[in-house]
Protein backbone atom coordinates (compact mmCIF):
# COMPACT_ATOMS: atom_id res chain seq x y z
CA UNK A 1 -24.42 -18.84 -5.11
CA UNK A 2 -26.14 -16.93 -8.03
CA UNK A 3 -29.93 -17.73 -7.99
CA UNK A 4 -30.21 -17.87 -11.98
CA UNK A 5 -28.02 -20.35 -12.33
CA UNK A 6 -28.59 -22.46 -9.36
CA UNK A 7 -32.29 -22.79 -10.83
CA UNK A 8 -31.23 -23.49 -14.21
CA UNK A 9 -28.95 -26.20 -12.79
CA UNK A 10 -30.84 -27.71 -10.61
CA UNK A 11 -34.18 -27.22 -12.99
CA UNK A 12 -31.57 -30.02 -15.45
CA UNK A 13 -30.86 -32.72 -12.57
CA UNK A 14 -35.01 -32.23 -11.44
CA UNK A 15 -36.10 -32.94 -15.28
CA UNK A 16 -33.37 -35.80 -15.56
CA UNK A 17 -34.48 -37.37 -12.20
CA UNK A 18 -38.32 -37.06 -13.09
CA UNK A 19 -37.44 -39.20 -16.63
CA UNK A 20 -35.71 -41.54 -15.00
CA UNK A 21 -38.50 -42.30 -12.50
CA UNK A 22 -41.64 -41.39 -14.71
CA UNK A 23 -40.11 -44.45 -17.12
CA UNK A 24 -39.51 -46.86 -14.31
CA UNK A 25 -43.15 -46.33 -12.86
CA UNK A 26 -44.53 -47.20 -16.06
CA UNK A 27 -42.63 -50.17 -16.67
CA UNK A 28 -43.21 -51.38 -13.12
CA UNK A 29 -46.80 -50.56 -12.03
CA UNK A 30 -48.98 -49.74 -14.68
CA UNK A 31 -51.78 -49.01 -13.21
CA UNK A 32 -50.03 -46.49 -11.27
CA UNK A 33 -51.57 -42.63 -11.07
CA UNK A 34 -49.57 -41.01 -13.49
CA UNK A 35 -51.18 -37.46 -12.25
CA UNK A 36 -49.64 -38.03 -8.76
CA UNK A 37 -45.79 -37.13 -8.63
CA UNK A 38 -43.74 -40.04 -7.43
CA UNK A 39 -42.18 -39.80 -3.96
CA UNK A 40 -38.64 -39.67 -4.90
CA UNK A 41 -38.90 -36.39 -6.95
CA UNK A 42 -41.01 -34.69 -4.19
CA UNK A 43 -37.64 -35.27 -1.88
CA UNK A 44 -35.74 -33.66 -5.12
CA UNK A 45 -37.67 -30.59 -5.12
CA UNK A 46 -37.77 -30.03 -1.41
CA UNK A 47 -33.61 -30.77 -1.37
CA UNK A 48 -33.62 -27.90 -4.19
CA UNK A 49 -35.90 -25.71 -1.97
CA UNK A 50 -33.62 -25.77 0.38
CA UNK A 51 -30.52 -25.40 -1.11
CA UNK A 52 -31.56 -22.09 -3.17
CA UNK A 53 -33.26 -20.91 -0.07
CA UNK A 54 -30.29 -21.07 1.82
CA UNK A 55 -27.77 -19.52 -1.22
CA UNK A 56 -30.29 -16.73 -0.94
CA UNK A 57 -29.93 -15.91 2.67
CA UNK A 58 -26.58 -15.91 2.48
CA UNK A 59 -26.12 -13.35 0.01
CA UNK A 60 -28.59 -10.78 1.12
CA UNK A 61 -27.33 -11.26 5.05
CA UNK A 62 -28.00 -8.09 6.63
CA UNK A 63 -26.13 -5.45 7.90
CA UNK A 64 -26.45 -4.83 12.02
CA UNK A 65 -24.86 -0.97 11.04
CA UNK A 66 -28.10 -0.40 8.52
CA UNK A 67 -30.05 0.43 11.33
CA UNK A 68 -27.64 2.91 13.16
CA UNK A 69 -27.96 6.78 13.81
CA UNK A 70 -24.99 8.86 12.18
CA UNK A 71 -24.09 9.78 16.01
CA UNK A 72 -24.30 5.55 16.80
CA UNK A 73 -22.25 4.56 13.64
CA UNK A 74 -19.65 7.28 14.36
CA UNK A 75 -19.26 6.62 18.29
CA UNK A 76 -18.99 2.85 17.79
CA UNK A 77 -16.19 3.49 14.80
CA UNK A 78 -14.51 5.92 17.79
CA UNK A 79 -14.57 3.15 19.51
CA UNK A 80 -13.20 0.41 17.44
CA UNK A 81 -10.68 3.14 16.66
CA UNK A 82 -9.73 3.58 20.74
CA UNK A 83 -8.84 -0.06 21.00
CA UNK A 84 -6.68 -0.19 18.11
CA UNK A 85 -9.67 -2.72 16.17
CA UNK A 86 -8.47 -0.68 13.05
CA UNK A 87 -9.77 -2.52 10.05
CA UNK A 88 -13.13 -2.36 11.51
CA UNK A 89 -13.21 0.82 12.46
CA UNK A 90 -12.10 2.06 8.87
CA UNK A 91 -15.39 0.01 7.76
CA UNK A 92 -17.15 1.62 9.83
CA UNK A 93 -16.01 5.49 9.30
CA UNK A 94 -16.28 4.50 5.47
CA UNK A 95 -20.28 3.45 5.84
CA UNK A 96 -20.42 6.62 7.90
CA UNK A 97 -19.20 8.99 5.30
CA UNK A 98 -21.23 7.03 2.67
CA UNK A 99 -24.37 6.69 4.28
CA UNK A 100 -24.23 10.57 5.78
CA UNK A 101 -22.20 12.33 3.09
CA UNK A 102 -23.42 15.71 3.96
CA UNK A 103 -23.50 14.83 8.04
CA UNK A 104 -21.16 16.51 10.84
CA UNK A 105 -18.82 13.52 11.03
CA UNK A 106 -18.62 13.02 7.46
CA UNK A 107 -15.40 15.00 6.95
CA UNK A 108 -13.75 13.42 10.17
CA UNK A 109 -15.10 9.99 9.15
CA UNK A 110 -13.50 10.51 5.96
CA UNK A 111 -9.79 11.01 7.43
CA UNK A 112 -10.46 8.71 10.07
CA UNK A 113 -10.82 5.98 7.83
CA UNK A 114 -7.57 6.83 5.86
CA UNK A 115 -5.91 6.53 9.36
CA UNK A 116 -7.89 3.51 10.30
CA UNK A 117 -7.19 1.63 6.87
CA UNK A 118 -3.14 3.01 7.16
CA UNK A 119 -2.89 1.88 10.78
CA UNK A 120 -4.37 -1.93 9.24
CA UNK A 121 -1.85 -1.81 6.63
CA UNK A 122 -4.53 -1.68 3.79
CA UNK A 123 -2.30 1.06 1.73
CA UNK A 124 -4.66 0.88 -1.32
CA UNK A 125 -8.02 2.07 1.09
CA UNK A 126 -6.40 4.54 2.59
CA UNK A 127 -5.03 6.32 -0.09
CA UNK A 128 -8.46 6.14 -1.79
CA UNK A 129 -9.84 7.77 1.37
CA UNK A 130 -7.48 10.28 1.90
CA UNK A 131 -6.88 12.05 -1.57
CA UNK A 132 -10.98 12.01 -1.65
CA UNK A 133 -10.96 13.80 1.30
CA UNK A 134 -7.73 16.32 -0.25
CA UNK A 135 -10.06 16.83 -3.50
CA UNK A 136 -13.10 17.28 -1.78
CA UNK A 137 -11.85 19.63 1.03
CA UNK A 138 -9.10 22.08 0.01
CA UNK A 139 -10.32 24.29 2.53
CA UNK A 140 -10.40 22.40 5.26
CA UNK A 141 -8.73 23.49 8.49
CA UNK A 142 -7.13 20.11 8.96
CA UNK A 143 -5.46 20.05 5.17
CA UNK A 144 -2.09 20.16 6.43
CA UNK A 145 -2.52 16.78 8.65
CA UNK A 146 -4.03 15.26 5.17
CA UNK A 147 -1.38 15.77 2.99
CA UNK A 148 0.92 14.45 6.16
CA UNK A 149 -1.25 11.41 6.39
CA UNK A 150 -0.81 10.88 3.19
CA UNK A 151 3.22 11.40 3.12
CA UNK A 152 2.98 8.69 5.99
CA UNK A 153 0.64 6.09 4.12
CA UNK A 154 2.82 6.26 0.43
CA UNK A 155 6.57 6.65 3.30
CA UNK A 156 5.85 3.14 4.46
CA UNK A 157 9.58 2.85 6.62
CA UNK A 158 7.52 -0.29 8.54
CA UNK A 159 9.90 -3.28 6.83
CA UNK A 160 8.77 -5.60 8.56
CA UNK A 161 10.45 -8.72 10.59
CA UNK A 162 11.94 -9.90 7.20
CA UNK A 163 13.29 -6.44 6.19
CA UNK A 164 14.95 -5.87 10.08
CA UNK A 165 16.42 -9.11 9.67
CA UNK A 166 17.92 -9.26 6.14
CA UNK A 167 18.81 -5.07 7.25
CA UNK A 168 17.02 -3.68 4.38
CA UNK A 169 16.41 -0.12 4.18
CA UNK A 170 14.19 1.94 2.15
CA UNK A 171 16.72 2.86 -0.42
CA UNK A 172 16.50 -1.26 -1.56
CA UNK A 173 12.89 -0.86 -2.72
CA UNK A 174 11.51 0.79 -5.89
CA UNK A 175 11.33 4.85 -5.32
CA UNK A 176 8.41 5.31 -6.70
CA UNK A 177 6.24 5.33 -3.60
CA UNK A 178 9.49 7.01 -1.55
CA UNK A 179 9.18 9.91 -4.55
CA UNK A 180 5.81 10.41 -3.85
CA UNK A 181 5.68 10.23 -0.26
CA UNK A 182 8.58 13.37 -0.61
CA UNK A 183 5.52 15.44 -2.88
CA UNK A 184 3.58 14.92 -0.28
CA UNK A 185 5.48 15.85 2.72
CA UNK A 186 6.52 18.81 0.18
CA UNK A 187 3.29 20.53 0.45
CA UNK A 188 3.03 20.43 3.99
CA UNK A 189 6.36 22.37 4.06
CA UNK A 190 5.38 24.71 1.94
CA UNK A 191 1.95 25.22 1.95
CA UNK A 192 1.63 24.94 5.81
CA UNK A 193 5.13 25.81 7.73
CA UNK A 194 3.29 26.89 10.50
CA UNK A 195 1.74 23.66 10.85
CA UNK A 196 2.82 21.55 13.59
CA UNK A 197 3.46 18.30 11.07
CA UNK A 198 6.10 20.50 9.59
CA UNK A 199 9.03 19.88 11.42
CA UNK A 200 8.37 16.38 11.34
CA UNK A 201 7.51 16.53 7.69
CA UNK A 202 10.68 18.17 6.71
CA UNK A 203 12.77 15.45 8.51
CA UNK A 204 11.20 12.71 6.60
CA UNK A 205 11.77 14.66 2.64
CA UNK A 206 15.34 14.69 4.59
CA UNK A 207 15.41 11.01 4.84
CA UNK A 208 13.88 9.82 1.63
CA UNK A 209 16.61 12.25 -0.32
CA UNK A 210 19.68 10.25 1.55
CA UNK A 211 17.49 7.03 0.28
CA UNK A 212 17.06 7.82 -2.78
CA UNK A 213 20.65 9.12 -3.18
CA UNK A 214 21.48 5.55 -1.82
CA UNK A 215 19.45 3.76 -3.94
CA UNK A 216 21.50 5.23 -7.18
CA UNK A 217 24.54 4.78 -5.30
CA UNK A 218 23.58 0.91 -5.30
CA UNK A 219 22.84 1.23 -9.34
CA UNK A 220 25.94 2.63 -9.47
CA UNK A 221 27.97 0.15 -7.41
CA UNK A 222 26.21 -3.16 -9.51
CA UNK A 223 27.36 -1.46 -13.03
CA UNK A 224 31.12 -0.85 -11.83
CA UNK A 225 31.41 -4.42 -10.11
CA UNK A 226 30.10 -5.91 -13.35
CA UNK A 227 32.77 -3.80 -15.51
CA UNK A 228 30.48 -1.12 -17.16
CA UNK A 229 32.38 1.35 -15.99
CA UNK A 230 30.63 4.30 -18.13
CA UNK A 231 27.37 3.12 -17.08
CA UNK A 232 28.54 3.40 -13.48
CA UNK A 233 30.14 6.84 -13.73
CA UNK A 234 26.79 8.57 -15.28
CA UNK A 235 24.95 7.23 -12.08
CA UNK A 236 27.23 8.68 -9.73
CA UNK A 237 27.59 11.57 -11.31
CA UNK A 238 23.81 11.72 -11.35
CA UNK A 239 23.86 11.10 -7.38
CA UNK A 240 26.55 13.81 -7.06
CA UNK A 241 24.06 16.28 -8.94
CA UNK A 242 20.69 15.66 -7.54
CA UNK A 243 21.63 15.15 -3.88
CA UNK A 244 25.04 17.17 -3.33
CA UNK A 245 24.36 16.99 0.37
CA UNK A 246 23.40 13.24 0.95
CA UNK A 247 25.80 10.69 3.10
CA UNK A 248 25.98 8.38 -0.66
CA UNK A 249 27.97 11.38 -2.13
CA UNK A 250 30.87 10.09 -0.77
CA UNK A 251 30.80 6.47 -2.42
CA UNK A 252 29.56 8.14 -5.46
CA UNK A 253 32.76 10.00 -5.64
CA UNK A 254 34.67 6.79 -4.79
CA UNK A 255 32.69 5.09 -7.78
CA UNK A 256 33.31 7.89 -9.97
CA UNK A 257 36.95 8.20 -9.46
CA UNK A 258 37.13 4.57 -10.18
CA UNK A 259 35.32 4.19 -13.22
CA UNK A 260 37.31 6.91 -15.05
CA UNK A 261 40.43 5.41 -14.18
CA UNK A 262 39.16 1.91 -15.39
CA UNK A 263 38.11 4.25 -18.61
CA UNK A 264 41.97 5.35 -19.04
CA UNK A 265 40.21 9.01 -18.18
CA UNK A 266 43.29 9.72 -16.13
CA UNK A 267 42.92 13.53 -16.10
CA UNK A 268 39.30 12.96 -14.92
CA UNK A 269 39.91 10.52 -12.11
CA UNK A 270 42.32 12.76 -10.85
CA UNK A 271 40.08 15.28 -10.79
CA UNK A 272 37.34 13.23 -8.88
CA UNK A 273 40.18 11.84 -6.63
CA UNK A 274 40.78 15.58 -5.88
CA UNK A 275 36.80 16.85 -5.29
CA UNK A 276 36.71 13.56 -2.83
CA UNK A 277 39.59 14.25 -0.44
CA UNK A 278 38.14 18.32 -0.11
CA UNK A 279 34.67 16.98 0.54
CA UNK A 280 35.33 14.02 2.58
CA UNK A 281 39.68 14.82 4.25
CA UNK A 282 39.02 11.98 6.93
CA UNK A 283 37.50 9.34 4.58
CA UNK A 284 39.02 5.53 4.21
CA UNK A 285 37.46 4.87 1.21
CA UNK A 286 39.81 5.70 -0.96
CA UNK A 287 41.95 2.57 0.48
CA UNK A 288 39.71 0.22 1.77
CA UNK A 289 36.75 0.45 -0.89
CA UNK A 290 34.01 0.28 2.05
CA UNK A 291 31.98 3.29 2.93
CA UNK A 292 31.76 2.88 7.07
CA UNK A 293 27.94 3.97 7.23
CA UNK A 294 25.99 4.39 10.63
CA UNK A 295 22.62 2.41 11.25
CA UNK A 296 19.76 5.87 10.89
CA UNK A 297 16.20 5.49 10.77
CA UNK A 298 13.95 8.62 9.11
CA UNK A 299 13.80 10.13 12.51
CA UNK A 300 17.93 10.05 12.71
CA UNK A 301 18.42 12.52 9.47
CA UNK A 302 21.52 13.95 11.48
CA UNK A 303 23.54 10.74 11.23
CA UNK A 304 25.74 11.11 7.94
């Protein structure tokens, strides 16, 4: 409760209330003390005492971590860390790296509490913490794993129950965060192939490609079902151009073919028709409409 305006309320209903019984002593007792305040307005002021008093404490509650060493703060945010409490412990390696910027845990608290805040699915935190900790240290030893956390926090593959159960994938979300996630994995490729998150990195820019391939493929699919058969064949071709190696290739052949022979574009169509049976010999789509496509998570880049 903000104390300015608690007193200037409660300074109103105190002024009304002494009025009110200032003119009812007079009228009923005379002979009353008028220097003496009446007994019913001392009970108002005490009740507004302790109402502001209490508004008070709440807001300026303090902090048990004020009082902490830098080597207590950072073991008990270890700790928090070790049994998985991970929204507290990215509070707690956040008040470490603020209170003891230029300490020995402040780098490590600082990419701690990206993890921490990641791990507690608060995306916004832990991007704040980690590309302070990218600008701050470009020549830190543990760079590589940053830009790899970072990959991981903007990646986001976890769906959730809804998305398992409804089979979403990440190419049926906006690719914004899926383009950005692929930058970051990017640098750790290139910047840091030694680096042990390499491997791993390079799977995952593997993944988001086939997604984001997909995702045009499903642009591409909605503008041919609804008849804009131009529309459709510019996004397929676009799929066929940027990702020549994804699994949606195929359909975006299939979709391509289609469209120019919906277009009267016979000479094209035919020649679509003919780039789809070299690239894809064994393929039903041709007669059945329906792309057979195996179930793949990030880590399963090999199923096409």
């Amino acid at each position: 409760m903000p104390r300015l305006e608690s007193l200037s309320v409660m300074s109103d209903v105190i002024s009304d209330a002494s009025l009110r019984l200032a003119g009812n002593s007079s009228t009923q007792n005379k002979s009353r003390n008028l220097s003496s305040p009446p007994i019913a307005l001392l009970f108002a002021l005490l009740f507004a005492l302790m109402l502001l008093s209490g508004c008070a404490g709440s807001d300026g509650q303090k902090d048990d971590t004020d009082i902490w060493s830098e080597a207590k703060l950072y073991s008990e945010a270890t700790e928090k860390l070790n049994d998985a409490d991970f929204a507290k412990c990215g509070k707690y390696f956040e008040k470490l790296e603020a209170r003891f910027p230029f300490g020995p845990y402040s780098q490590q608290a600082q990419i701690n509490a990206a993890y921490c805040y990641w791990k507690a699915q608060e995306q916004t935190q832990a991007l704040v913490a980690i590309d302070r900790f990218i600008k701050l240290h470009q020549g830190s030893p543990n760079l590589d794993y940053a830009y790899y956390l970072k990959g991981l926090i903007t990646f986001n593959d976890d769906l959730g129950w809804l998305g398992k159960f409804t089979g979403q994938d990440l190419s049926e979300r906006d690719p914004k965060a899926a383009k950005e996630a692929f930058e970051s994995f990017k640098v750790v490729v290139e910047r840091f192939p030694n680096s042990k998150y390499a491997p791993d990195a390079l799977d995952r820019m593997r993944y988001i490609v086939n997604s984001l391939a997909e995702a045009d493929v499903i642009v591409a699919r909605y503008y041919y079902q609804r008849g804009a058969y131009l529309a459709a064949a510019n996004r397929a071709q676009l799929v066929i151009r940027d990702y020549d190696r994804a699994p949606a290739v195929e359909e975006a052949l299939y979709i391509l073919t289609k469209s120019y022979e919906k277009l009267g574009m016979t000479q094209l169509s035919n020649d679509a028709a003919r780039v789809f049976k070299l690239n894809f010999p064994d393929s039903e789509m041709m007669v059945t409409g329906q792309r057979v496509k195996k179930q793949r998570s990030w880590w399963q880049f090999w199923n096409k």
